[in-house]
N, C-alpha and C. Protein backbone atom coordinates (compact mmCIF):
# COMPACT_ATOMS: atom_id res chain seq x y z
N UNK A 1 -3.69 33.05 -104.92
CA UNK A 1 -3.45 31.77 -104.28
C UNK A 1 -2.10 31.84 -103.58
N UNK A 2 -2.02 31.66 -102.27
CA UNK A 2 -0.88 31.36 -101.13
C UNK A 2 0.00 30.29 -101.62
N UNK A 3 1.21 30.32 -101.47
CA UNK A 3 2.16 29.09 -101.75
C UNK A 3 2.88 29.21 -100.17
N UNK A 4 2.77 28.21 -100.06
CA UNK A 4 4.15 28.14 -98.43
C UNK A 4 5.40 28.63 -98.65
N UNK A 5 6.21 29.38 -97.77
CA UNK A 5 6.98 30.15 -98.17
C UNK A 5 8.34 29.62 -98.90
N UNK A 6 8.60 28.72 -98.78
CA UNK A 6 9.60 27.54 -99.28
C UNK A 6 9.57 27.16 -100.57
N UNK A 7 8.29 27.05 -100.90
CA UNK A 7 7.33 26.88 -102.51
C UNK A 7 7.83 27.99 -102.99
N UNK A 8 7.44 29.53 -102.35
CA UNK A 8 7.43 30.44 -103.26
C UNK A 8 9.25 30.79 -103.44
N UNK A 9 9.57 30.72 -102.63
CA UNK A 9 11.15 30.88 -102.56
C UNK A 9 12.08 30.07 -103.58
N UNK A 10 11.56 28.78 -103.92
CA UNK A 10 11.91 28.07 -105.10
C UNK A 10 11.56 28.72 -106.19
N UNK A 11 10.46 28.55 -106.19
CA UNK A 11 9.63 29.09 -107.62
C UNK A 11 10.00 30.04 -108.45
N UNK A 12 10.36 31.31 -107.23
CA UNK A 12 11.26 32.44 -107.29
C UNK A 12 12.69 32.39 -108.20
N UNK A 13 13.54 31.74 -107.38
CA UNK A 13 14.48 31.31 -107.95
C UNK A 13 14.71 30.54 -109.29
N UNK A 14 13.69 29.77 -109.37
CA UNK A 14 13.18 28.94 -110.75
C UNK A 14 13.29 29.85 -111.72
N UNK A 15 12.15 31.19 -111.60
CA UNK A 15 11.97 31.91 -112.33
C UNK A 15 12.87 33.04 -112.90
N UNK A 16 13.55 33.49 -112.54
CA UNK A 16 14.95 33.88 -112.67
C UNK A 16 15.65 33.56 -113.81
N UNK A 17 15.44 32.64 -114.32
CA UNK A 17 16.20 32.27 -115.38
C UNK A 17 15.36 32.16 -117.02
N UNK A 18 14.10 32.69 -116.36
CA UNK A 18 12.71 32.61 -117.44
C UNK A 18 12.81 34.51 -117.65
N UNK A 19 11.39 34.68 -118.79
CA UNK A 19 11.46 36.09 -119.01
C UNK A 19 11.66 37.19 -117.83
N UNK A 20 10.62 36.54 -117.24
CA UNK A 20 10.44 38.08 -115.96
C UNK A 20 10.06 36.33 -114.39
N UNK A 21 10.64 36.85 -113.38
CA UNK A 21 11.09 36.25 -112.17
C UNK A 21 9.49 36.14 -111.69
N UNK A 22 8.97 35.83 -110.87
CA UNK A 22 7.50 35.59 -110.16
C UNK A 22 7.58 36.92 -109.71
N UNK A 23 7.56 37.51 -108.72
CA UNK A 23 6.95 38.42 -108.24
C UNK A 23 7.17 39.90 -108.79
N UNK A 24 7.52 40.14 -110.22
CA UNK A 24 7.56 40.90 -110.68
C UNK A 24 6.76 40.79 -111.81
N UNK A 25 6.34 39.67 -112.15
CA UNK A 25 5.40 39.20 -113.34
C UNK A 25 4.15 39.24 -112.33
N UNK A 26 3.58 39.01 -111.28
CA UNK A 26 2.84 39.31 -110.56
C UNK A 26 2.53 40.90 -110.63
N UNK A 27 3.50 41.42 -110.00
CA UNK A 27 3.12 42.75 -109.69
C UNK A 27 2.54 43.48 -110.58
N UNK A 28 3.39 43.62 -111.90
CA UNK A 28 3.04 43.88 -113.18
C UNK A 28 1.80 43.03 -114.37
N UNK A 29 1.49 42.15 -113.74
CA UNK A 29 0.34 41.36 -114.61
C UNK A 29 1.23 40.62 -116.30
N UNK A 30 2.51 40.54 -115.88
CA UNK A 30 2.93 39.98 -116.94
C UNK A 30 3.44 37.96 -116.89
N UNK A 31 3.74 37.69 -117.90
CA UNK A 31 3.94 36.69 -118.07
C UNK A 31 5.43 35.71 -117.30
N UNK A 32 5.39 34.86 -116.50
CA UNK A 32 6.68 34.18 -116.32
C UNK A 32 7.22 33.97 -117.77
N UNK A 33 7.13 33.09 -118.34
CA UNK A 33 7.26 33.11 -119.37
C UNK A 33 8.24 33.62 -120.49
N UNK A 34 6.87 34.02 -121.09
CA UNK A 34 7.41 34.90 -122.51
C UNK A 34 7.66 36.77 -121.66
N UNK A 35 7.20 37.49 -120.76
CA UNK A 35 7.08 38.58 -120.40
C UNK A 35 6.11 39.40 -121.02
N UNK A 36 5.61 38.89 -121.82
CA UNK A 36 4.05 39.58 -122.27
C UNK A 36 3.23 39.77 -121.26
N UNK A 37 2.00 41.04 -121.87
CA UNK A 37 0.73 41.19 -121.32
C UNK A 37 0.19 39.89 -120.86
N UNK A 38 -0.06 39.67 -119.58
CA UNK A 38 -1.10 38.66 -118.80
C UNK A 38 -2.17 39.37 -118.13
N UNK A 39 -3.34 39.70 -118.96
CA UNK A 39 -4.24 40.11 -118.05
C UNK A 39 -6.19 40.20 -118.92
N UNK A 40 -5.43 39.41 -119.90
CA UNK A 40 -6.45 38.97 -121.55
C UNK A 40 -6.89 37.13 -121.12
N UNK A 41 -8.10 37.13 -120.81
CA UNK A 41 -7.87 35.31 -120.57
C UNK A 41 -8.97 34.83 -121.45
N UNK A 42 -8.91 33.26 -121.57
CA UNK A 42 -10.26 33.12 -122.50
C UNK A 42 -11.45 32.79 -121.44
N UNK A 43 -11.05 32.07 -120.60
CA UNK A 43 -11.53 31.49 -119.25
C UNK A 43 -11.51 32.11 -118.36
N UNK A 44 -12.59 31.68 -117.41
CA UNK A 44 -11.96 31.44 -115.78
C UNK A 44 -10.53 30.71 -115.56
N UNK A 45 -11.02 29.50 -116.27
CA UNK A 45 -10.11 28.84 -115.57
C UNK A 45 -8.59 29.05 -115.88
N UNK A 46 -8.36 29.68 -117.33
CA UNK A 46 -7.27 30.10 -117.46
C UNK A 46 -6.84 31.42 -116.80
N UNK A 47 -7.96 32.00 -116.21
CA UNK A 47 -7.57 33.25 -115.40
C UNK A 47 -6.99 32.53 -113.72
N UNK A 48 -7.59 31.44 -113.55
CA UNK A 48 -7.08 30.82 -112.31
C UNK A 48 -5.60 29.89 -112.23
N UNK A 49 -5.13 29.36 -113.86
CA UNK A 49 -4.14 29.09 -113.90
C UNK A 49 -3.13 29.99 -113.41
N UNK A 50 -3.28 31.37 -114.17
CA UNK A 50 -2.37 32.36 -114.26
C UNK A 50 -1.76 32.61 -112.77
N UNK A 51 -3.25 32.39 -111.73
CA UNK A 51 -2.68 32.41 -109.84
C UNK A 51 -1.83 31.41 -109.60
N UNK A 52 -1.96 30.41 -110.53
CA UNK A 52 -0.75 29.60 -110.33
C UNK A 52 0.68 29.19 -110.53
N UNK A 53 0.41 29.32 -112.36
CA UNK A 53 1.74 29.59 -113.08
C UNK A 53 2.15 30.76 -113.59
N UNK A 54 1.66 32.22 -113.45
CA UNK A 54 1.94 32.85 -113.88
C UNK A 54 2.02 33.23 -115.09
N UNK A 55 1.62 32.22 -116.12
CA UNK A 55 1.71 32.07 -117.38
C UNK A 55 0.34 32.91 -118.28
N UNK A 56 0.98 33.47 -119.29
CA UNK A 56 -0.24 34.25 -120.19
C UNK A 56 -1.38 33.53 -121.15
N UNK A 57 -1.90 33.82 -121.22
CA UNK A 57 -3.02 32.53 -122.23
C UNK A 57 -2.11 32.21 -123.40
N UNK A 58 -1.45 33.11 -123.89
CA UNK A 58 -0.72 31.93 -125.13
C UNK A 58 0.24 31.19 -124.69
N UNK A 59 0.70 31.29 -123.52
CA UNK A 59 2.07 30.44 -123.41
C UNK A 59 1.29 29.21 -122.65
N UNK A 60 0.35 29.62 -121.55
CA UNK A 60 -0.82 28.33 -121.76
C UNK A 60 -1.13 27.37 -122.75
N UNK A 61 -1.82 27.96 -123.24
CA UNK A 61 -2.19 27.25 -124.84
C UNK A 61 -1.02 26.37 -125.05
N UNK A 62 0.15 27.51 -125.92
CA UNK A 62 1.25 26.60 -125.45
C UNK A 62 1.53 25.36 -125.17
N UNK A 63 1.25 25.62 -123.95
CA UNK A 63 2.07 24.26 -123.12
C UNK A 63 1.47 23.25 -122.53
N UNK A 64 -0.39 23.73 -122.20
CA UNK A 64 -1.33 22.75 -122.03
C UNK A 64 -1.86 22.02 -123.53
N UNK A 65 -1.78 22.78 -124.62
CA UNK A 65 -2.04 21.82 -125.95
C UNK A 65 -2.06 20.39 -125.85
N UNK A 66 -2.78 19.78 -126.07
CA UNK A 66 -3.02 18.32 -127.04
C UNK A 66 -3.89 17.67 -125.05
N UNK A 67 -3.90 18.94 -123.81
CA UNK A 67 -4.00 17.66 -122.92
C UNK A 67 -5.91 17.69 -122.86
């Protein structure tokens, strides 16, 4: 999934201060996050989150819980 370049340039920077930065948790299939393995999903749809947040199914779980 495409982000406008302004989006990703934030996001970027956002991430930086988390385990591993966006486009290196990309490249590598790892987690923004925690920096764990991201590449285990239970879903689709958690495989389609991951194009979004970068996030691994447990830190998902995580943080979507109770919604």
């Amino acid at each position: 999934m495409s982000k406008h370049r302004n989006i990703e340039s934030f996001l970027q920077g956002v991430s930086t201060k988390l385990a591993t930065c966006r486009s290196k948790a990309r490249q590598e299939q790892r987690c923004v996050t925690c920096g764990g393995d991201a590449r285990i999903f239970t879903s689709y749809l958690s495989e389609r989150e991951y194009s979004i947040s970068l996030m691994c199914q447990r830190c998902q779980d995580e943080a979507f819980k109770g919604e």
